[in-house]
PDB file of N, CA and C in Angstrom:
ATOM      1  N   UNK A   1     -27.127  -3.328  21.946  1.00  0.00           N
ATOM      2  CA  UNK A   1     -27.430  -1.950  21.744  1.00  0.00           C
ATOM      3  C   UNK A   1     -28.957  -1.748  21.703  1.00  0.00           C
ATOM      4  N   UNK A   2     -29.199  -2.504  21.034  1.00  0.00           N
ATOM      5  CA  UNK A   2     -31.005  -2.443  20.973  1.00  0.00           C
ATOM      6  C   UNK A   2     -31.595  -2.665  22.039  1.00  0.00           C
ATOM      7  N   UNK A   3     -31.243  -3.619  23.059  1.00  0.00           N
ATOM      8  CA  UNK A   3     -32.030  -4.189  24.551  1.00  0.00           C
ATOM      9  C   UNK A   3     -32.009  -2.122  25.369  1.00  0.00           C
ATOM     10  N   UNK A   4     -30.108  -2.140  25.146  1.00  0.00           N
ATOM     11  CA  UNK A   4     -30.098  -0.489  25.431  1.00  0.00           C
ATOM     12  C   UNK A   4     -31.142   0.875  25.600  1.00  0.00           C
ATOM     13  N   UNK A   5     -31.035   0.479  24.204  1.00  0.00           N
ATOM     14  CA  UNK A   5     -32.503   1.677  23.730  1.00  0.00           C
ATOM     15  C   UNK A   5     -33.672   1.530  24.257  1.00  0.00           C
ATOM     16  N   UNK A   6     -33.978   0.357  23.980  1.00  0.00           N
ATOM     17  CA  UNK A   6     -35.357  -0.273  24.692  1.00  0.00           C
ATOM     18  C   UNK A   6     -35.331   0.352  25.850  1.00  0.00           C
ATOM     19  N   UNK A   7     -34.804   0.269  26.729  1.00  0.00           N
ATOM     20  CA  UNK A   7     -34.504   0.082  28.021  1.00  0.00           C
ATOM     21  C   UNK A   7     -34.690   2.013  28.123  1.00  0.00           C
ATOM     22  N   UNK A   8     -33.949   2.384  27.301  1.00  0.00           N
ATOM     23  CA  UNK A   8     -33.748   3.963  27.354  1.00  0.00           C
ATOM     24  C   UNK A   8     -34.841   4.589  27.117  1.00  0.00           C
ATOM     25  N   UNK A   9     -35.716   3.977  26.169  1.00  0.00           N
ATOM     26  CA  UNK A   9     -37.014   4.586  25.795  1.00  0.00           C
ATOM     27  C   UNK A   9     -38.351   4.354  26.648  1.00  0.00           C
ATOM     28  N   UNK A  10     -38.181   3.716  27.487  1.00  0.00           N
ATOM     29  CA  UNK A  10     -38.873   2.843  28.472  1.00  0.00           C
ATOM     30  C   UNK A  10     -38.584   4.185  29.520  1.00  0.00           C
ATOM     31  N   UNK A  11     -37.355   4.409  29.963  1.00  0.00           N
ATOM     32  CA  UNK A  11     -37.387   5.048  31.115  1.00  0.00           C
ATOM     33  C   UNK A  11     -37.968   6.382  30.525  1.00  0.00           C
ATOM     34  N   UNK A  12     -37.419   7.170  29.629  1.00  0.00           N
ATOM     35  CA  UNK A  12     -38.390   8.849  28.903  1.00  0.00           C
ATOM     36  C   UNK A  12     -39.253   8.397  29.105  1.00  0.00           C
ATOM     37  N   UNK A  13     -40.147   7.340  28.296  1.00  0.00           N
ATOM     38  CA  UNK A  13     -41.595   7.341  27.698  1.00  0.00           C
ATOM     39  C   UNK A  13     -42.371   7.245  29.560  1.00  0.00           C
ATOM     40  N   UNK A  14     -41.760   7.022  30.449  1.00  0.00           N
ATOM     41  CA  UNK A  14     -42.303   6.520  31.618  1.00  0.00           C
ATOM     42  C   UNK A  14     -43.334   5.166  31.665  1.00  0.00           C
ATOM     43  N   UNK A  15     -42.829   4.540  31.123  1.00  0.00           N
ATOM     44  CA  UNK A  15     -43.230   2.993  31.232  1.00  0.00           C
ATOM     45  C   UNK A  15     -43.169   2.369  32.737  1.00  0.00           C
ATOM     46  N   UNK A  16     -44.101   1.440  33.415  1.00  0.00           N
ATOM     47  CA  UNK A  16     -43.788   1.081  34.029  1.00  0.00           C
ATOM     48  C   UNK A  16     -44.209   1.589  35.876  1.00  0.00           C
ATOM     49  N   UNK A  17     -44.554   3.147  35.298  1.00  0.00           N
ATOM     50  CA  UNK A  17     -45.034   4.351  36.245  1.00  0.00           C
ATOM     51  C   UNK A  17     -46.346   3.795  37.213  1.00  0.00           C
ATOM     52  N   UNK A  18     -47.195   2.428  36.378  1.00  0.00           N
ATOM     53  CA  UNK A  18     -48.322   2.638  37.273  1.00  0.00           C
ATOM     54  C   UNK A  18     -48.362   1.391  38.253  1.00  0.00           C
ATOM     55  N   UNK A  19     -47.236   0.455  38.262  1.00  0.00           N
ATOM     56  CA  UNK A  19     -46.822  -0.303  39.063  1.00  0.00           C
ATOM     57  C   UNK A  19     -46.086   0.100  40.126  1.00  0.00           C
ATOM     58  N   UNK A  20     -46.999  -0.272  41.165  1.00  0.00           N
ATOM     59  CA  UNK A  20     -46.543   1.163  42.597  1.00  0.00           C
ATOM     60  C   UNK A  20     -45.364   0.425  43.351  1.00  0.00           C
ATOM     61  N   UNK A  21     -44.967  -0.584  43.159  1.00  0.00           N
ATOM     62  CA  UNK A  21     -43.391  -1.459  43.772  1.00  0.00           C
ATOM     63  C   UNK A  21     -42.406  -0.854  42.854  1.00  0.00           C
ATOM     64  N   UNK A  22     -42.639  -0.686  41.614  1.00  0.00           N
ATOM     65  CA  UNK A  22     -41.875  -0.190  40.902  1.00  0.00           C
ATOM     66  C   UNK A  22     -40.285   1.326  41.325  1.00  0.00           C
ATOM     67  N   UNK A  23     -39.591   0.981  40.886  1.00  0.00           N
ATOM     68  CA  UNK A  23     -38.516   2.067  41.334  1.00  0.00           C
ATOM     69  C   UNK A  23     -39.319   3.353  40.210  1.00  0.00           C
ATOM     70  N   UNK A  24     -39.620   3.093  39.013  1.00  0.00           N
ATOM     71  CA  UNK A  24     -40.293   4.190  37.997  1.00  0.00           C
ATOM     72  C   UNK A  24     -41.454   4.846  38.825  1.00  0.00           C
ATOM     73  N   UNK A  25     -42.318   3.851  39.559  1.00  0.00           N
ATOM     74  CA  UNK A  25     -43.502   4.251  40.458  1.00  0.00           C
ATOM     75  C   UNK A  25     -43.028   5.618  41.278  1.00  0.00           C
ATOM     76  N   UNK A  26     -41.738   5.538  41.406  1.00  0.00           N
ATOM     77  CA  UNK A  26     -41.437   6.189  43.167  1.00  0.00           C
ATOM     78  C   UNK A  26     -40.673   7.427  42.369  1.00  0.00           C
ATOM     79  N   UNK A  27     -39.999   7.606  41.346  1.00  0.00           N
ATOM     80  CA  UNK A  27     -39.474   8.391  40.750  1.00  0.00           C
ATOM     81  C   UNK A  27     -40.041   9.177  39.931  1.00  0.00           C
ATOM     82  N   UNK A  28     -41.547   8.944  39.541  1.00  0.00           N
ATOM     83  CA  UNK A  28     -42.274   9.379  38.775  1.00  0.00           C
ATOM     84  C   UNK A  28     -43.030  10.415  39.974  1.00  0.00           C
ATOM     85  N   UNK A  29     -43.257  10.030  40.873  1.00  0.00           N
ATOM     86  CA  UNK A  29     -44.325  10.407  42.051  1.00  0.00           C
ATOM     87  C   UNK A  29     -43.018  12.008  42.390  1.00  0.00           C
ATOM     88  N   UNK A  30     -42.295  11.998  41.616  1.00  0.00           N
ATOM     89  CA  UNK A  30     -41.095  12.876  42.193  1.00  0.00           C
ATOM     90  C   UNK A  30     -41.013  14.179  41.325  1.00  0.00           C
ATOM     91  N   UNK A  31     -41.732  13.657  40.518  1.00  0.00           N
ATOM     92  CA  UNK A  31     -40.977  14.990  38.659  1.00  0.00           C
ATOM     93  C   UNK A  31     -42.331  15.811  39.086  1.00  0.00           C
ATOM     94  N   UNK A  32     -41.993  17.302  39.078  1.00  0.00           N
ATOM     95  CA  UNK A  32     -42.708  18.412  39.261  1.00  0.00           C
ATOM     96  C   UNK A  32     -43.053  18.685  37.759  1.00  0.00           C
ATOM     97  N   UNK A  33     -44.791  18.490  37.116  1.00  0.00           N
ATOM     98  CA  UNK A  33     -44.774  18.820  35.735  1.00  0.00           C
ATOM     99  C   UNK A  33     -44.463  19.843  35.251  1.00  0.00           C
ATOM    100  N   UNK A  34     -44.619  20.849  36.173  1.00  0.00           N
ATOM    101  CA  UNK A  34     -44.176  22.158  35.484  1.00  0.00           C
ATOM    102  C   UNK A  34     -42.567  22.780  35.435  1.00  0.00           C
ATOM    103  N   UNK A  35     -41.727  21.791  35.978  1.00  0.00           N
ATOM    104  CA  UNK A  35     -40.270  21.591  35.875  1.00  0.00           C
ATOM    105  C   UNK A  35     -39.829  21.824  34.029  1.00  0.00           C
ATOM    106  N   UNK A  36     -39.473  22.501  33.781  1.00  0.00           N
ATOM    107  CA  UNK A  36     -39.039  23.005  32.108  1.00  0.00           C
ATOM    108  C   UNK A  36     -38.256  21.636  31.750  1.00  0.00           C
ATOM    109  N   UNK A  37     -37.494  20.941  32.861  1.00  0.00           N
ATOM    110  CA  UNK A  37     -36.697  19.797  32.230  1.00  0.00           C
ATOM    111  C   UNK A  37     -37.724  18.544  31.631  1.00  0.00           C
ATOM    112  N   UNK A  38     -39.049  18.404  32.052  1.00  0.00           N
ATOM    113  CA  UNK A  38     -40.172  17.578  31.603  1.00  0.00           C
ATOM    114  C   UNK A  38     -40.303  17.529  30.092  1.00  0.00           C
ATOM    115  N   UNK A  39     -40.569  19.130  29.894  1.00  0.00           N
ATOM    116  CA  UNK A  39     -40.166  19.129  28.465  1.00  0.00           C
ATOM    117  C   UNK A  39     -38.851  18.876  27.465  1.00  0.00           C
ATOM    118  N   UNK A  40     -38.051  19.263  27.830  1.00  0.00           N
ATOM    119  CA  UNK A  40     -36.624  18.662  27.421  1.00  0.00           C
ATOM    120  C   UNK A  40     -37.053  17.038  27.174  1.00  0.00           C
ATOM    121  N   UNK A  41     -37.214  16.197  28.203  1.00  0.00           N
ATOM    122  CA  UNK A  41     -37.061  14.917  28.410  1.00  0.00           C
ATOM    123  C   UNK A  41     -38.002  15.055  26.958  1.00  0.00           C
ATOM    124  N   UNK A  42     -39.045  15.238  26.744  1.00  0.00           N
ATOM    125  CA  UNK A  42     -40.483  15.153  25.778  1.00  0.00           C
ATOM    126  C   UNK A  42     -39.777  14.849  24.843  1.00  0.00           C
ATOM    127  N   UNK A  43     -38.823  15.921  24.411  1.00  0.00           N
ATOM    128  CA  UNK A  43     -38.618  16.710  23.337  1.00  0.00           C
ATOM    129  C   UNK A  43     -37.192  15.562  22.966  1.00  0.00           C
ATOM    130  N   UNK A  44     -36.542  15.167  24.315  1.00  0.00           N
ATOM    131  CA  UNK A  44     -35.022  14.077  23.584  1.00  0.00           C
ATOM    132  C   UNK A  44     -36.298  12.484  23.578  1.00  0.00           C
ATOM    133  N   UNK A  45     -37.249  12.515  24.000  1.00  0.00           N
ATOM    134  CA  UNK A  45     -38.115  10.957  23.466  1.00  0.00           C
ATOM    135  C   UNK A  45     -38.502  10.941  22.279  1.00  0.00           C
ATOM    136  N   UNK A  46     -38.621  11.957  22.032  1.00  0.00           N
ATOM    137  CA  UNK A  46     -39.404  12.543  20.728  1.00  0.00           C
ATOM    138  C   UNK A  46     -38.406  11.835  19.507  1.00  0.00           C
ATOM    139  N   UNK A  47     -36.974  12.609  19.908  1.00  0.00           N
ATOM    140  CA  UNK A  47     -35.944  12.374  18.719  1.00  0.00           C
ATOM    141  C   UNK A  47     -35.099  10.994  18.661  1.00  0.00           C
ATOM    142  N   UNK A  48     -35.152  10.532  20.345  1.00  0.00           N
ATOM    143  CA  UNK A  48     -34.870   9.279  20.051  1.00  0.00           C
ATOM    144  C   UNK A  48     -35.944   8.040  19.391  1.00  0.00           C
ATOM    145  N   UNK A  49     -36.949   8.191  19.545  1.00  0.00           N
ATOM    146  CA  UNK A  49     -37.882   7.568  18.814  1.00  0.00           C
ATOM    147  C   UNK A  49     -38.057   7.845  16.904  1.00  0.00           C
ATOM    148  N   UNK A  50     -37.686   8.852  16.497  1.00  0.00           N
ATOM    149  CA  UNK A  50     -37.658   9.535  15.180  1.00  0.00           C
ATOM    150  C   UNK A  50     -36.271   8.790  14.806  1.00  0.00           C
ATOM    151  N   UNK A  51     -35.263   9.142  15.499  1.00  0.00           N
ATOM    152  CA  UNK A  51     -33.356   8.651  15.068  1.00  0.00           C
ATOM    153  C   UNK A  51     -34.148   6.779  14.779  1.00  0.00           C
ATOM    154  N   UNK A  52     -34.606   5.999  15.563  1.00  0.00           N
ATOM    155  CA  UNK A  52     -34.436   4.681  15.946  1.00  0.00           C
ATOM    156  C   UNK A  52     -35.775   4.084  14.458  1.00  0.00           C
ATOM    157  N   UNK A  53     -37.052   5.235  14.204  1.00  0.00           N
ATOM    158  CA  UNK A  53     -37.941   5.429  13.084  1.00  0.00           C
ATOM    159  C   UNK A  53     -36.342   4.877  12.061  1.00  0.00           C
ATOM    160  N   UNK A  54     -36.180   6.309  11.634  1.00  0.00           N
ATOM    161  CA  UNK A  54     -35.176   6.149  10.786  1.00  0.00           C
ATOM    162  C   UNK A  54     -34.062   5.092  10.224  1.00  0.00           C
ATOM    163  N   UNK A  55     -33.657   4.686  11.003  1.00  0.00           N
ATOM    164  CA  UNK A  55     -32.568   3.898  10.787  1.00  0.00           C
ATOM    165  C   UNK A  55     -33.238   2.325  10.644  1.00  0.00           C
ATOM    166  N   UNK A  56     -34.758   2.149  11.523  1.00  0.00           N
ATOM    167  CA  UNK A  56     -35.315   0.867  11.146  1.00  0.00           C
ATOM    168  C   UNK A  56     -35.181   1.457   9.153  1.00  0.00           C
ATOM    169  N   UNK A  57     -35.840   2.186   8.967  1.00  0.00           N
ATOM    170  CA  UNK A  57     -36.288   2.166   7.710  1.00  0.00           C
ATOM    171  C   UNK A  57     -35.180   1.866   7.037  1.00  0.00           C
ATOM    172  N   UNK A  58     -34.235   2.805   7.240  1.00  0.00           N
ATOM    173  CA  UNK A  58     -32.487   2.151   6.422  1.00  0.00           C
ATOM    174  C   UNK A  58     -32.453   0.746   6.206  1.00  0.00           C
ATOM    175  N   UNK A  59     -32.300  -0.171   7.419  1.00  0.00           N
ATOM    176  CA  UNK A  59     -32.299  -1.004   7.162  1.00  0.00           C
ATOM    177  C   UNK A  59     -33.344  -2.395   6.863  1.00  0.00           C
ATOM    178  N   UNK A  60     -34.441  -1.450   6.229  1.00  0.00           N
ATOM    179  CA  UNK A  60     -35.474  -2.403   5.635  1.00  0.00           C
ATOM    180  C   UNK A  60     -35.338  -2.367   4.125  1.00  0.00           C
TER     181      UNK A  60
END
């Protein structure tokens, strides 16, 4: 589940974007910034990073 997330937070956060072989390279070169869904994406990185905050702390 955790490799999961990783993996999930990697693709929002756009990791990976400035390696031009990259599939992120070619998909990134694609998102129109002023597309309203850019923000959405912002806004679910935002909370998955806060949910994943959280629950480390639970279990510390």
């Amino acid at each position: 589940m955790e490799r999961e997330l990783n993996a999930l937070e990697d693709l929002l956060g756009l990791e990976n974007v400035q390696e031009m072989d990259s599939v992120e390279a070619e998909r990134f070169a694609r998102i129109d910034p002023s597309d309203p869904v850019v923000e959405e994406i912002c806004l679910r990185l935002d909370g998955l990073r806060q949910a994943r905050a959280q629950t480390a702390n639970m279990a510390a």
